[in-house]
C-alpha atoms as a PDB file:
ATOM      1  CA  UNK A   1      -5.459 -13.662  -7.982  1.00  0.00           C
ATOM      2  CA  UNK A   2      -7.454 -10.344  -7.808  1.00  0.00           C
ATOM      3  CA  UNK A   3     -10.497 -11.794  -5.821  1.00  0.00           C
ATOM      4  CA  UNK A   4      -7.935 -13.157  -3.455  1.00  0.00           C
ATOM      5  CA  UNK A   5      -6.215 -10.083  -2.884  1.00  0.00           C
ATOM      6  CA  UNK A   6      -9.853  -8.258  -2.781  1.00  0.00           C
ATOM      7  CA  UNK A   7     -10.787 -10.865  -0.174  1.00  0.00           C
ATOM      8  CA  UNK A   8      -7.180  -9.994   1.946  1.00  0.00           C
ATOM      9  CA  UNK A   9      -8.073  -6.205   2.176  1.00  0.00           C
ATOM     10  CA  UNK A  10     -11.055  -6.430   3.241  1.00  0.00           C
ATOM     11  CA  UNK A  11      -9.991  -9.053   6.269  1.00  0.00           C
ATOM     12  CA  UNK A  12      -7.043  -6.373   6.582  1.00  0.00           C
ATOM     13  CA  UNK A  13     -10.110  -3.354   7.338  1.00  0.00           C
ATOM     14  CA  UNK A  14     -11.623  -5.659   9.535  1.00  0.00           C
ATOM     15  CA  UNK A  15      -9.193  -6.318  11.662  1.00  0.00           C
ATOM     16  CA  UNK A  16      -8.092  -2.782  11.918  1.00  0.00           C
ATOM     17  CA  UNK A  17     -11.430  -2.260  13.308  1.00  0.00           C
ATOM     18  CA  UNK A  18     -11.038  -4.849  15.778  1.00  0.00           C
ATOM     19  CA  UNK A  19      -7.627  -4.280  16.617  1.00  0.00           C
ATOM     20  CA  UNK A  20      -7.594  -2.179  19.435  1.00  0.00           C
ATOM     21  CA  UNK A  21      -6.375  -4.305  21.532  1.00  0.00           C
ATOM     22  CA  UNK A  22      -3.477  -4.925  19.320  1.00  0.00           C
ATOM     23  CA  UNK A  23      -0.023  -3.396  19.578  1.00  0.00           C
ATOM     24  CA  UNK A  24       0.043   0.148  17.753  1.00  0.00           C
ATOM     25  CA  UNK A  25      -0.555   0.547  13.752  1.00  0.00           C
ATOM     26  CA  UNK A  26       2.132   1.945  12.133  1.00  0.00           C
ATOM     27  CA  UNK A  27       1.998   4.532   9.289  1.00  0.00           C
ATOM     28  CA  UNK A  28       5.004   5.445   7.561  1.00  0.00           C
ATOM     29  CA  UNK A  29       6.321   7.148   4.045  1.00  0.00           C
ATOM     30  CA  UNK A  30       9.193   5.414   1.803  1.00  0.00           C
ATOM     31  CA  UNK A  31      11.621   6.233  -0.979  1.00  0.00           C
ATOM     32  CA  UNK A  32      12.401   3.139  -3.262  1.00  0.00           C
ATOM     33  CA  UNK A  33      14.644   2.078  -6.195  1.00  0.00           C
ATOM     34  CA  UNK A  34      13.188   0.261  -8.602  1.00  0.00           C
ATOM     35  CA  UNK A  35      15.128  -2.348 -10.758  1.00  0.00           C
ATOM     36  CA  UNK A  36      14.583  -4.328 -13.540  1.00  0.00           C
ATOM     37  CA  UNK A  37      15.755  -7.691 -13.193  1.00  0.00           C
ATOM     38  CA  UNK A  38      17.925  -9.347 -16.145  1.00  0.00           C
ATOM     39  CA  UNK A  39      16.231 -12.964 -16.906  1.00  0.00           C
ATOM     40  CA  UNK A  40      18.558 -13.888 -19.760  1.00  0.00           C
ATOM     41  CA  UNK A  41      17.306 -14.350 -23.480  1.00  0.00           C
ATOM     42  CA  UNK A  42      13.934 -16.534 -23.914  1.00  0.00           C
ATOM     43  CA  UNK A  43      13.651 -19.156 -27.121  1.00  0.00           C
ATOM     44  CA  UNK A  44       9.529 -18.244 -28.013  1.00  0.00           C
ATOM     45  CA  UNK A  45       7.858 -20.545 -29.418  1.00  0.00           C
ATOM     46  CA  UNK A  46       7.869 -18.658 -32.832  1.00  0.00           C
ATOM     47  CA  UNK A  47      11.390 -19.469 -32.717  1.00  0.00           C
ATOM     48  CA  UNK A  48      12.363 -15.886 -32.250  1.00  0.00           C
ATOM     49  CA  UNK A  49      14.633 -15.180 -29.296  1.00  0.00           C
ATOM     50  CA  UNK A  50      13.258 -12.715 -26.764  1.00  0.00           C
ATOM     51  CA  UNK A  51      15.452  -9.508 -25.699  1.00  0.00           C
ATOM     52  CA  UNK A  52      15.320  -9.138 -21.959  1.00  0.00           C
ATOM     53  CA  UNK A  53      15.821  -5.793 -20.899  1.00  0.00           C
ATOM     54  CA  UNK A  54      17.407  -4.838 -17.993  1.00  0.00           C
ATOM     55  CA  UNK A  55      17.869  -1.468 -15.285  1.00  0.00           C
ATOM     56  CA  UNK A  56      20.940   0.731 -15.019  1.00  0.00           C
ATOM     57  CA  UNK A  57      22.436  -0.640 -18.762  1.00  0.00           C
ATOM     58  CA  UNK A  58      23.135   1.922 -21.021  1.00  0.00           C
ATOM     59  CA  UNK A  59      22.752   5.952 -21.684  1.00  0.00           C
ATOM     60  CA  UNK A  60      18.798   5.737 -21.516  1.00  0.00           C
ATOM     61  CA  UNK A  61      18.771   4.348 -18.356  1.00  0.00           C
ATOM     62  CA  UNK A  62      18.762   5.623 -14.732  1.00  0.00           C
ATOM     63  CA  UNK A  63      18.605   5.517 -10.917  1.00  0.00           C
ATOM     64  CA  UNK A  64      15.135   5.272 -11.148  1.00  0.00           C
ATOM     65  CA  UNK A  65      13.207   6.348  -7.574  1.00  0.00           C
ATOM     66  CA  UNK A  66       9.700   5.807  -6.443  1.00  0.00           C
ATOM     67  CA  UNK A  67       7.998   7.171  -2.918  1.00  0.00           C
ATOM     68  CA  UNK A  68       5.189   5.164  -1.488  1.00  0.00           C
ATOM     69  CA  UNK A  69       3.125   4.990   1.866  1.00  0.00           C
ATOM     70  CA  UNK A  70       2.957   1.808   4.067  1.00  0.00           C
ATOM     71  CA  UNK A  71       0.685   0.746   6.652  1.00  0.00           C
ATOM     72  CA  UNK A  72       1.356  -2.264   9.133  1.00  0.00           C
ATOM     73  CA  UNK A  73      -0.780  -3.486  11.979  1.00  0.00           C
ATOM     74  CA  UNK A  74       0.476  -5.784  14.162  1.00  0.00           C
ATOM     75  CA  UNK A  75      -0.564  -9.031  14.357  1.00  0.00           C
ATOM     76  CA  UNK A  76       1.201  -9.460  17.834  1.00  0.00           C
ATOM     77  CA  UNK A  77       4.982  -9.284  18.693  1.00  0.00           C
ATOM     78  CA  UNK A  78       6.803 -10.936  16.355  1.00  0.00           C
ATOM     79  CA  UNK A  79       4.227 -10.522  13.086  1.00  0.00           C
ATOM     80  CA  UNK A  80       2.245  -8.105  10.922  1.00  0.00           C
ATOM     81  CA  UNK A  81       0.357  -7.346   8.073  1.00  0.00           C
ATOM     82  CA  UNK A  82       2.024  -4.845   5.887  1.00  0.00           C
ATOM     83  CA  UNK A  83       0.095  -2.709   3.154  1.00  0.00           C
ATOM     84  CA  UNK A  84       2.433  -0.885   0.749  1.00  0.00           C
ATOM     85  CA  UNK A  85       1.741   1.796  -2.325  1.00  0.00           C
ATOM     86  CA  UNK A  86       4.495   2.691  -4.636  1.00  0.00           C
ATOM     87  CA  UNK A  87       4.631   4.957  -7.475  1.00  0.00           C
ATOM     88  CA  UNK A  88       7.661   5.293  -9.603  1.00  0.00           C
ATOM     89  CA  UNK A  89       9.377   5.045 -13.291  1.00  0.00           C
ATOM     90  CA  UNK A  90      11.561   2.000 -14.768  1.00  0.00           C
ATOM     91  CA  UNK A  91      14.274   2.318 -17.035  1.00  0.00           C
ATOM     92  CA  UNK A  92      16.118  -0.559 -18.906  1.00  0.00           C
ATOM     93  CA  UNK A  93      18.356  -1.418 -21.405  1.00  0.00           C
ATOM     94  CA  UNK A  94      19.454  -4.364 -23.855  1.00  0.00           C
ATOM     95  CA  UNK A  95      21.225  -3.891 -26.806  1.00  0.00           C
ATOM     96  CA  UNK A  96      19.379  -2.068 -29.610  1.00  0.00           C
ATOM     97  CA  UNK A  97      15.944  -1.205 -27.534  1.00  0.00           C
ATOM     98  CA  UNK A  98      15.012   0.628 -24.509  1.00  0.00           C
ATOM     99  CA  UNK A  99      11.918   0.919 -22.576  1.00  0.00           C
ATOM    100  CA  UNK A 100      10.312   3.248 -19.805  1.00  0.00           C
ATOM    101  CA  UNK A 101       7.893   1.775 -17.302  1.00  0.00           C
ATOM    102  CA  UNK A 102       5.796   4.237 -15.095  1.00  0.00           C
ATOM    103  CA  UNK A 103       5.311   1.986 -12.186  1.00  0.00           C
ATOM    104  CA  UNK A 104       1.686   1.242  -9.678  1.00  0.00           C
ATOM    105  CA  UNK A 105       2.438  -1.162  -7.293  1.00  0.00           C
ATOM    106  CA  UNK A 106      -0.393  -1.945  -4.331  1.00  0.00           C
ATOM    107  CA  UNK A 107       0.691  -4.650  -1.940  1.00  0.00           C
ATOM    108  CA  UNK A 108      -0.398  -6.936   1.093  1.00  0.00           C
ATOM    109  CA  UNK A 109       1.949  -8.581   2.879  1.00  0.00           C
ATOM    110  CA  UNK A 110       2.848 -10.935   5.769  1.00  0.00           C
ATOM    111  CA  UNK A 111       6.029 -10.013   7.822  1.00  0.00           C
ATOM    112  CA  UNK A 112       7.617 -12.416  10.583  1.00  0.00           C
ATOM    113  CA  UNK A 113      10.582 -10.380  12.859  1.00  0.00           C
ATOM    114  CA  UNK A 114      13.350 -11.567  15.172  1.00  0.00           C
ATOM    115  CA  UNK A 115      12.666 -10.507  18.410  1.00  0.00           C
ATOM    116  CA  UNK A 116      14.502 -11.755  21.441  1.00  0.00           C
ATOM    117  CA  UNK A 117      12.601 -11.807  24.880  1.00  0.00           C
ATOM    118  CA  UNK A 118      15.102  -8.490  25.676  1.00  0.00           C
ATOM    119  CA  UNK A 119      13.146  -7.040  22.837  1.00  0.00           C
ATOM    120  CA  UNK A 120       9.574  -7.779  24.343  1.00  0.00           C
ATOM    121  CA  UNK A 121      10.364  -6.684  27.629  1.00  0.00           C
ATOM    122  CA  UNK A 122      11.566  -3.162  26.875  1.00  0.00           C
ATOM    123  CA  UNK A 123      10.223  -2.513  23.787  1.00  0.00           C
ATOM    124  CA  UNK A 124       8.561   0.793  24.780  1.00  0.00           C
ATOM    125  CA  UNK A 125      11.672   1.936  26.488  1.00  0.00           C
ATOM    126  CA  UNK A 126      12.741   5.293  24.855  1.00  0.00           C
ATOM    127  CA  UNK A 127      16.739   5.118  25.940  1.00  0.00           C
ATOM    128  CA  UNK A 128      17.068   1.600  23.838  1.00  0.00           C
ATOM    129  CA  UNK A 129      17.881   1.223  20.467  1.00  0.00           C
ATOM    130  CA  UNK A 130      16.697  -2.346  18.631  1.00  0.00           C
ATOM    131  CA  UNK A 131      17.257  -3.976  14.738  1.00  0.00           C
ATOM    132  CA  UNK A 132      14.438  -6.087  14.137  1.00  0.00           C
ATOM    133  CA  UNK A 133      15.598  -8.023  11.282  1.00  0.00           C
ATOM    134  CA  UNK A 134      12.141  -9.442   9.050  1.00  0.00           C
ATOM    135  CA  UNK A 135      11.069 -11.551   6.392  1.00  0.00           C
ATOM    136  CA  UNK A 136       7.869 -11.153   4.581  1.00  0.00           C
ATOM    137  CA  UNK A 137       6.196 -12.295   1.647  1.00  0.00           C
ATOM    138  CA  UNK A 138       2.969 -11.190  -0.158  1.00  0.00           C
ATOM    139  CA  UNK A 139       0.395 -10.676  -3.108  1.00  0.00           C
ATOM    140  CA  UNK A 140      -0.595  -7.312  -4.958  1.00  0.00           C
ATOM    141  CA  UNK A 141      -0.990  -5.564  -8.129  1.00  0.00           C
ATOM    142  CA  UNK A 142       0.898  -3.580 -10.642  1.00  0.00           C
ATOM    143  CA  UNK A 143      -0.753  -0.757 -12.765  1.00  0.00           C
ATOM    144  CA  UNK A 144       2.214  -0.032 -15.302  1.00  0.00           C
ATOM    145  CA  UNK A 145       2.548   1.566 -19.447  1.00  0.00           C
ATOM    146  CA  UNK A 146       5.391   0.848 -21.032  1.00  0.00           C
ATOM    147  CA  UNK A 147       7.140   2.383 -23.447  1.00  0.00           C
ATOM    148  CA  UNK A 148       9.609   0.646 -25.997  1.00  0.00           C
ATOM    149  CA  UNK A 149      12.150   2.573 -27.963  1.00  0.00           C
ATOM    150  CA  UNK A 150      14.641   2.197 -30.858  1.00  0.00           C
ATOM    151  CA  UNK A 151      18.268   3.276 -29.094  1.00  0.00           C
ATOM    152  CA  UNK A 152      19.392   4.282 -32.541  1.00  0.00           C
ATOM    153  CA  UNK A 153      16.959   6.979 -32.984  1.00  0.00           C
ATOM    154  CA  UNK A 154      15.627   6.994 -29.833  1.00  0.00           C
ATOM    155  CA  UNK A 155      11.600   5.650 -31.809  1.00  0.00           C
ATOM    156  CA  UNK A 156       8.650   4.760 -29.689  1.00  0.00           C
ATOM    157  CA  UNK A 157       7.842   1.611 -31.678  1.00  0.00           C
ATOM    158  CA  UNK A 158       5.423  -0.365 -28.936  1.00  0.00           C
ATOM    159  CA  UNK A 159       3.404   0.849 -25.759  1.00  0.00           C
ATOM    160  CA  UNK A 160       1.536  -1.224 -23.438  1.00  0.00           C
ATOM    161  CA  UNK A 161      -0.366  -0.697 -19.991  1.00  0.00           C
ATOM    162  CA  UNK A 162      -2.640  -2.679 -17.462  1.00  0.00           C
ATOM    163  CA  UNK A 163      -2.870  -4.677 -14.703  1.00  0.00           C
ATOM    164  CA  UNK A 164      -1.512  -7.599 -13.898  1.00  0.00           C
ATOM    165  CA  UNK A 165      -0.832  -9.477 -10.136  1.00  0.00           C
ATOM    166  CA  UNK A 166       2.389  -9.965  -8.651  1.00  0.00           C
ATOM    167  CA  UNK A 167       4.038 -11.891  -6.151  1.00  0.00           C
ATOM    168  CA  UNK A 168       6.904 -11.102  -3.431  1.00  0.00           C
ATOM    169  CA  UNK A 169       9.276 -11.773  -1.029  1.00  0.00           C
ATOM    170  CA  UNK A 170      11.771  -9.796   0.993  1.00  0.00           C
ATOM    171  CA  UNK A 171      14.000  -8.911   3.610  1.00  0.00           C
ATOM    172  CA  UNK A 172      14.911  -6.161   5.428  1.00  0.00           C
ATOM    173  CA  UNK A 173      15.176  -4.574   8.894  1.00  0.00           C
ATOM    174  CA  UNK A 174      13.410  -2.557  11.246  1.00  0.00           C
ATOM    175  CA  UNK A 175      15.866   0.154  13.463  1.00  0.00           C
ATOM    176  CA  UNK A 176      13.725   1.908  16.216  1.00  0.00           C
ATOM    177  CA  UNK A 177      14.492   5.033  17.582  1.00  0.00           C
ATOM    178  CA  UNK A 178      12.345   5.250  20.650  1.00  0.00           C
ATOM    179  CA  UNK A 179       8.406   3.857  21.097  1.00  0.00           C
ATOM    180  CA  UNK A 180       7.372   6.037  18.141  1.00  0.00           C
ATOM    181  CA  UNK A 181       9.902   6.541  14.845  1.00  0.00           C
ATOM    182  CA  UNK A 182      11.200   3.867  12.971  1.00  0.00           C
ATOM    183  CA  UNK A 183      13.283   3.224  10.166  1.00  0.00           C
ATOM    184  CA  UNK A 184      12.569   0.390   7.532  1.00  0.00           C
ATOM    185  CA  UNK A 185      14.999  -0.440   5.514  1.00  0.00           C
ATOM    186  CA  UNK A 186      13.979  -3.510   2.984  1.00  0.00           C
ATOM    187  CA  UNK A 187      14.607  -5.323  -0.352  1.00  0.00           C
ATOM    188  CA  UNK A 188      11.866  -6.752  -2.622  1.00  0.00           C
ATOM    189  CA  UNK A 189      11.780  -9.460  -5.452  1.00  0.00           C
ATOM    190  CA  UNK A 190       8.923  -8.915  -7.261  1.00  0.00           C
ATOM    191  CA  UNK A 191       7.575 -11.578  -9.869  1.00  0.00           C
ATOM    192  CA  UNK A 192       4.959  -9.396 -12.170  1.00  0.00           C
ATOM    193  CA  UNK A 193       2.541 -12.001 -14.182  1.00  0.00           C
ATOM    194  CA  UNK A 194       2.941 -10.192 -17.186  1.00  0.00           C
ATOM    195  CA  UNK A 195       5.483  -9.598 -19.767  1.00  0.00           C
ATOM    196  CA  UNK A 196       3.987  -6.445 -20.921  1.00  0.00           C
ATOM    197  CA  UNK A 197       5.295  -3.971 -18.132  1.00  0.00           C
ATOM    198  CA  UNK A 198       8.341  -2.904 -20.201  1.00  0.00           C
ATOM    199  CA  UNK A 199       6.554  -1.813 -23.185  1.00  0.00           C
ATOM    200  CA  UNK A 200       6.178  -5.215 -25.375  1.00  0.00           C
ATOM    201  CA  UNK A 201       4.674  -8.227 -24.670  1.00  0.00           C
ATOM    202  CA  UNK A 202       6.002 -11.061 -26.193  1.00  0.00           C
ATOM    203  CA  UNK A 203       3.529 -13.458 -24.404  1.00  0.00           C
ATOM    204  CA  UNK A 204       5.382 -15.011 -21.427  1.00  0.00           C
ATOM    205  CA  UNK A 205       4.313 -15.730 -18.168  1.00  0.00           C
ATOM    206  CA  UNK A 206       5.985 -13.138 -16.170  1.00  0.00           C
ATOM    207  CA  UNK A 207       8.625 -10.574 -15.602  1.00  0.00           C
ATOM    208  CA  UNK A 208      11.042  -9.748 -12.524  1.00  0.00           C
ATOM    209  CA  UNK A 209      11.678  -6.916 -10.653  1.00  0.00           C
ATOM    210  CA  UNK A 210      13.404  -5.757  -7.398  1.00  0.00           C
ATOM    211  CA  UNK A 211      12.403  -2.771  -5.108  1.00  0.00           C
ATOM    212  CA  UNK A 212      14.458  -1.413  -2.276  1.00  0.00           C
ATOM    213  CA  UNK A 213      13.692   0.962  -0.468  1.00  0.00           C
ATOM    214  CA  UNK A 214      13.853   3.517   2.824  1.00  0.00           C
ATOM    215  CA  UNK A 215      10.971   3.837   4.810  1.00  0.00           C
ATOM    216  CA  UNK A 216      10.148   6.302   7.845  1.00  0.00           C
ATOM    217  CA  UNK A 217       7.504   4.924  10.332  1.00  0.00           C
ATOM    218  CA  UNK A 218       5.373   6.693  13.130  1.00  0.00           C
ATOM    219  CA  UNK A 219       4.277   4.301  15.451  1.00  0.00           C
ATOM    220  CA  UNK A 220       0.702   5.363  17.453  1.00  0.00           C
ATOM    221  CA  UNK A 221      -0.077   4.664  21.011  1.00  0.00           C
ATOM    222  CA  UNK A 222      -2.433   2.310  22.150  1.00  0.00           C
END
């Protein structure tokens, strides 16, 4: 999985080279929420039953925001290839434990819009306002430690941190405000190949997560 998304950035830098006649690249900044997703308790094969944290459950959790940058060059009208950073903390919560996550996620992603043939003909027209609704999925990585707490006495009892790939899908919506600002507003399922990102890893497969997030684009000219 990391030699195929290796391989997908550097296709992504050539074709920013080459893209010039391309519609513009987009650059933008972003605000995000980050979630931890409830998966219900696991039977392990030790015959010990997992605890499954999960965000925004209990007094050690939180509204927990990230910021990132995002990149997207057009592929033509109606597609793109997105590249997204996001940097952020994780908070969750299941009965006696607790964890904090400090979140790294690097993404590359494929985005199809709705566009009408209204859209393509006056895209560039600064007195109309469009919603370009999207769908997009992709492949990155996650850089996370974890931290995993006691909420009786609040003790650090397991950390963890590395690397693992991810997968995601999402939708969201694209509001333009003339030929050059944007705003992005989006939602993100995230499936993390690692168990580990909340501070113990009891040796499953994965572990789910949602981002969503605000994003403000500037759109260059050709």
């Amino acid at each position: 999985m990391k030699k195929t998304f290796i391989l997908c950035l550097a296709m992504l830098c050539k074709y920013a080279v080459e893209a010039q006649s391309k519609p513009p690249v987009r650059i933008g900044i972003e605000a995000a929420h980050l979630f931890d997703l409830y998966e219900g308790e696991t039977q392990l094969d030790n015959g010990y039953t997992d605890i499954d944290l999960r965000g925004i459950n209990g007094t050690n959790t939180k509204i927990d925001l990230a910021v990132g940058v995002n990149v997207e060059i057009p592929v033509g009208l109606q597609s793109s290839l997105f590249m997204s950073f996001t940097k952020g903390e994780m908070t969750s919560e299941k009965e006696n434990q607790y964890a904090k996550s400090y979140i790294n996620l690097l993404g590359l992603h494929y985005r199809k819009y709705f566009v009408n043939r209204k859209y393509i003909n006056n895209r560039l027209n600064p007195n109309v306002f469009y919603a370009r609704p999207f769908y997009q999925g992709g492949i990155g990585l996650n850089n996370f430690a974890g931290e995993r707490y006691f909420t009786l006495d609040q003790g650090l009892f397991s950390i963890t941190e590395g690397t693992c790939a991810t997968t995601s899908v999402a939708l969201g919506c694209v509001f333009e405000f003339g030929p050059r600002i944007q705003l992005l507003a989006s939602t993100d399922f995230i499936v993390n190949f690692s168990d580990a990102i909340d501070g113990y890893d009891n040796e499953k497969k994965s572990d789910l997560m949602q981002k969503t997030g605000l994003s403000l684009l500037y759109r260059f000219a050709n």
